[in-house]
C-alpha atoms as a PDB file:
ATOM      1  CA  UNK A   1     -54.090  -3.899  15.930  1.00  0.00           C
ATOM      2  CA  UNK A   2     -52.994  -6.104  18.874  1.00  0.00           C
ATOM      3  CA  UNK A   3     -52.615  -8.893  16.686  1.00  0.00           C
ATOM      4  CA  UNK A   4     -49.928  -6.682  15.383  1.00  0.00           C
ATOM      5  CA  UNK A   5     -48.297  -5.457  18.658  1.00  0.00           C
ATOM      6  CA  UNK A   6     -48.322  -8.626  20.107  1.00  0.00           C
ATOM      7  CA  UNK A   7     -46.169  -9.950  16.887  1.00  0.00           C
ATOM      8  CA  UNK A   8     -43.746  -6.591  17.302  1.00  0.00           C
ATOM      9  CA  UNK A   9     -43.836  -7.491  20.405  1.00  0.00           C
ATOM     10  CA  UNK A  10     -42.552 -11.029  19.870  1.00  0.00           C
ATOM     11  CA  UNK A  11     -40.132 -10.203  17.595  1.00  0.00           C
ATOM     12  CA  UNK A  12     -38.190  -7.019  19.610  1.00  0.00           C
ATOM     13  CA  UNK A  13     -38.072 -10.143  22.185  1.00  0.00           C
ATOM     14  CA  UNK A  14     -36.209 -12.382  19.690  1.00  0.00           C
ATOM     15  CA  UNK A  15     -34.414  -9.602  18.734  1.00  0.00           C
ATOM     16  CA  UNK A  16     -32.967  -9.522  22.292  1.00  0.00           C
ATOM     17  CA  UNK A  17     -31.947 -12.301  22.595  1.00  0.00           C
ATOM     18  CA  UNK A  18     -30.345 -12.767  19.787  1.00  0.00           C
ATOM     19  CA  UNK A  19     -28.573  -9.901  20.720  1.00  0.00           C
ATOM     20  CA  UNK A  20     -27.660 -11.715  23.948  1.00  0.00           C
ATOM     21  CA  UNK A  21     -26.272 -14.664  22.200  1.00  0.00           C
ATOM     22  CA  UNK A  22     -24.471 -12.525  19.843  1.00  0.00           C
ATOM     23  CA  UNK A  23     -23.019 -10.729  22.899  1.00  0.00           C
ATOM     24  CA  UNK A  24     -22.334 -14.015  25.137  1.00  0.00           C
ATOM     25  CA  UNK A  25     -20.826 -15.142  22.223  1.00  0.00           C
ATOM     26  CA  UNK A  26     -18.177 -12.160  21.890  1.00  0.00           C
ATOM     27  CA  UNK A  27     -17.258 -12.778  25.497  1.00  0.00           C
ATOM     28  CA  UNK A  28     -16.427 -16.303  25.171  1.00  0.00           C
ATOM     29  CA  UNK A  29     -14.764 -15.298  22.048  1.00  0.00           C
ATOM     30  CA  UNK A  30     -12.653 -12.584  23.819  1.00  0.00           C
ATOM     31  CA  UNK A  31      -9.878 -14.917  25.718  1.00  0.00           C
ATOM     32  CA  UNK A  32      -9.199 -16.859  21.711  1.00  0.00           C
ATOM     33  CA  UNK A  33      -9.253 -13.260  20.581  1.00  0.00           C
ATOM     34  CA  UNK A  34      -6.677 -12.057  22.810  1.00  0.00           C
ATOM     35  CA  UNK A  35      -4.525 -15.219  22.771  1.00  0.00           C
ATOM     36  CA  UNK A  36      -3.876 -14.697  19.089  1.00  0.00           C
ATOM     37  CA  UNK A  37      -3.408 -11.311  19.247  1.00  0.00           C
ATOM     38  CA  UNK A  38      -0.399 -12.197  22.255  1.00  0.00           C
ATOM     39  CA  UNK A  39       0.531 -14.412  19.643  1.00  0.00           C
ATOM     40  CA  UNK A  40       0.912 -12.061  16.702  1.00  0.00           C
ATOM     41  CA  UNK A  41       2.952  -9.461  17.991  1.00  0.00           C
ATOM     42  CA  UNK A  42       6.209 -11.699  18.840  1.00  0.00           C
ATOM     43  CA  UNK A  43       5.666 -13.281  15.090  1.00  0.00           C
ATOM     44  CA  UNK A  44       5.469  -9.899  13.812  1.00  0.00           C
ATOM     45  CA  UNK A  45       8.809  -8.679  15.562  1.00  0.00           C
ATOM     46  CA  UNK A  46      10.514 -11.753  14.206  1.00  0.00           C
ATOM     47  CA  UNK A  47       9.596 -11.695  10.366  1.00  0.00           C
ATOM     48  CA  UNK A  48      10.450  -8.036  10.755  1.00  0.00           C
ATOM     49  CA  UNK A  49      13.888  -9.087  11.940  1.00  0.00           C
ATOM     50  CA  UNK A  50      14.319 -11.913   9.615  1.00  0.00           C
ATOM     51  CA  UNK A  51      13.532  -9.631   6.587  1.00  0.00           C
ATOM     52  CA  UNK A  52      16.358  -6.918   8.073  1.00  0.00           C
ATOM     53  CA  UNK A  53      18.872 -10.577   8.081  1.00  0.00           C
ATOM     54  CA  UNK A  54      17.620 -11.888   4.845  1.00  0.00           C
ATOM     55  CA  UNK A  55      17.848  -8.095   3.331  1.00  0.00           C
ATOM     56  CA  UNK A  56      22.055  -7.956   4.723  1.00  0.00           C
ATOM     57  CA  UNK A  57      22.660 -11.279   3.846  1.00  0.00           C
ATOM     58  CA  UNK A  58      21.578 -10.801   0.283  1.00  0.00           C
ATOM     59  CA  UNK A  59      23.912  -7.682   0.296  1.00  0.00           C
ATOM     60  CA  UNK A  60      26.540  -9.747   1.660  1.00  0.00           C
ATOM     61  CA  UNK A  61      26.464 -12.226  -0.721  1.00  0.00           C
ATOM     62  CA  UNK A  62      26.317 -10.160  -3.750  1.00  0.00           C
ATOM     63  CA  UNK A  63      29.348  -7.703  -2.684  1.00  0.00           C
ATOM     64  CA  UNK A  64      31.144 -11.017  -2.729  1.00  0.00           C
ATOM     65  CA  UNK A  65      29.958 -12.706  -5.858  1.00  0.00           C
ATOM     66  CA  UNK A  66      31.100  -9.236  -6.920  1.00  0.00           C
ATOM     67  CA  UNK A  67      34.667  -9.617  -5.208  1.00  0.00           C
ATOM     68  CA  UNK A  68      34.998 -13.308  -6.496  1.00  0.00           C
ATOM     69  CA  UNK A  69      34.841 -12.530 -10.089  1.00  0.00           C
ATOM     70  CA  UNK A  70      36.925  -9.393  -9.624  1.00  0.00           C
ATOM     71  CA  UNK A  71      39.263 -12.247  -8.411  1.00  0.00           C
ATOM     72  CA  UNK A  72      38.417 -14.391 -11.221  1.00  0.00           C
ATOM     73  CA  UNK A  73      39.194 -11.944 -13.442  1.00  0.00           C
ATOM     74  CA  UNK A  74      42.879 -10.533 -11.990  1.00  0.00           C
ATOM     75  CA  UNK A  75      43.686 -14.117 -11.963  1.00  0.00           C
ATOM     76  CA  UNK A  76      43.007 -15.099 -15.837  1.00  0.00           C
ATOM     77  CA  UNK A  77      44.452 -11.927 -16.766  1.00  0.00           C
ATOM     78  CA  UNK A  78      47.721 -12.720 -14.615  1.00  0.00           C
ATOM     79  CA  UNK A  79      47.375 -16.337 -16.587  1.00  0.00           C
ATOM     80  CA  UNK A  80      47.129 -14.590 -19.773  1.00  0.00           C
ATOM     81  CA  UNK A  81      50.032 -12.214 -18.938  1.00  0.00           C
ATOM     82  CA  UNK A  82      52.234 -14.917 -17.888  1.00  0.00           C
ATOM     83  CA  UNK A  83      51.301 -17.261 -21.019  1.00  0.00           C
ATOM     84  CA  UNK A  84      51.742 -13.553 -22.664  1.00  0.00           C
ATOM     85  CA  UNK A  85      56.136 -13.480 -21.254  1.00  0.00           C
ATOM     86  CA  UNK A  86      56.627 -16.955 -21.400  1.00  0.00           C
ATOM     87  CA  UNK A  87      54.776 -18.251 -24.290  1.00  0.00           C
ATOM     88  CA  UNK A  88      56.802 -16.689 -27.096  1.00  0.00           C
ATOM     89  CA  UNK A  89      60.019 -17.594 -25.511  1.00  0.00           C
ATOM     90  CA  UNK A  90      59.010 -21.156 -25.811  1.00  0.00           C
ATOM     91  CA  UNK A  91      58.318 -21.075 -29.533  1.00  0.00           C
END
């Protein structure tokens, strides 16, 4: 029987520490920790803002992909309707 406390004992002692190491270890941890946390914020404001550009620019450029074709289109039918007046006239 104090064979057996004496081995409890030993290992709630190594239990300790370990726990001490584990907790000496979060503390030195801590200043990384909060460094990269600093760090993530800023990032996380600017990919926020670069989806909100990326998002309008995309609109931007579709409404006028959408306007150049509309253009595209007035034109060749103005081509057709002039080749439409003068292209009888020449035959």
């Amino acid at each position: 029987m104090l064979g057996q406390l004496k081995m409890l004992k030993i290992k709630y002692e190594e239990a300790v520490e370990a726990r001490k190491k584990t907790q000496n270890d979060i503390k030195s941890f801590r200043p990384d920790v909060d460094k990269a946390i600093s760090a993530k914020i800023p990032l996380e404001k600017q990919l926020e803002n670069l989806e909100v550009e990326l998002a309008f620019l995309q609109r931007v450029h579709k409404e006028e992909r959408i306007e150049s074709i509309k253009l595209e289109v007035k034109m060749t039918k103005d081509k057709i309707a002039f080749a439409g007046i003068s292209g009888p006239a020449e035959c």
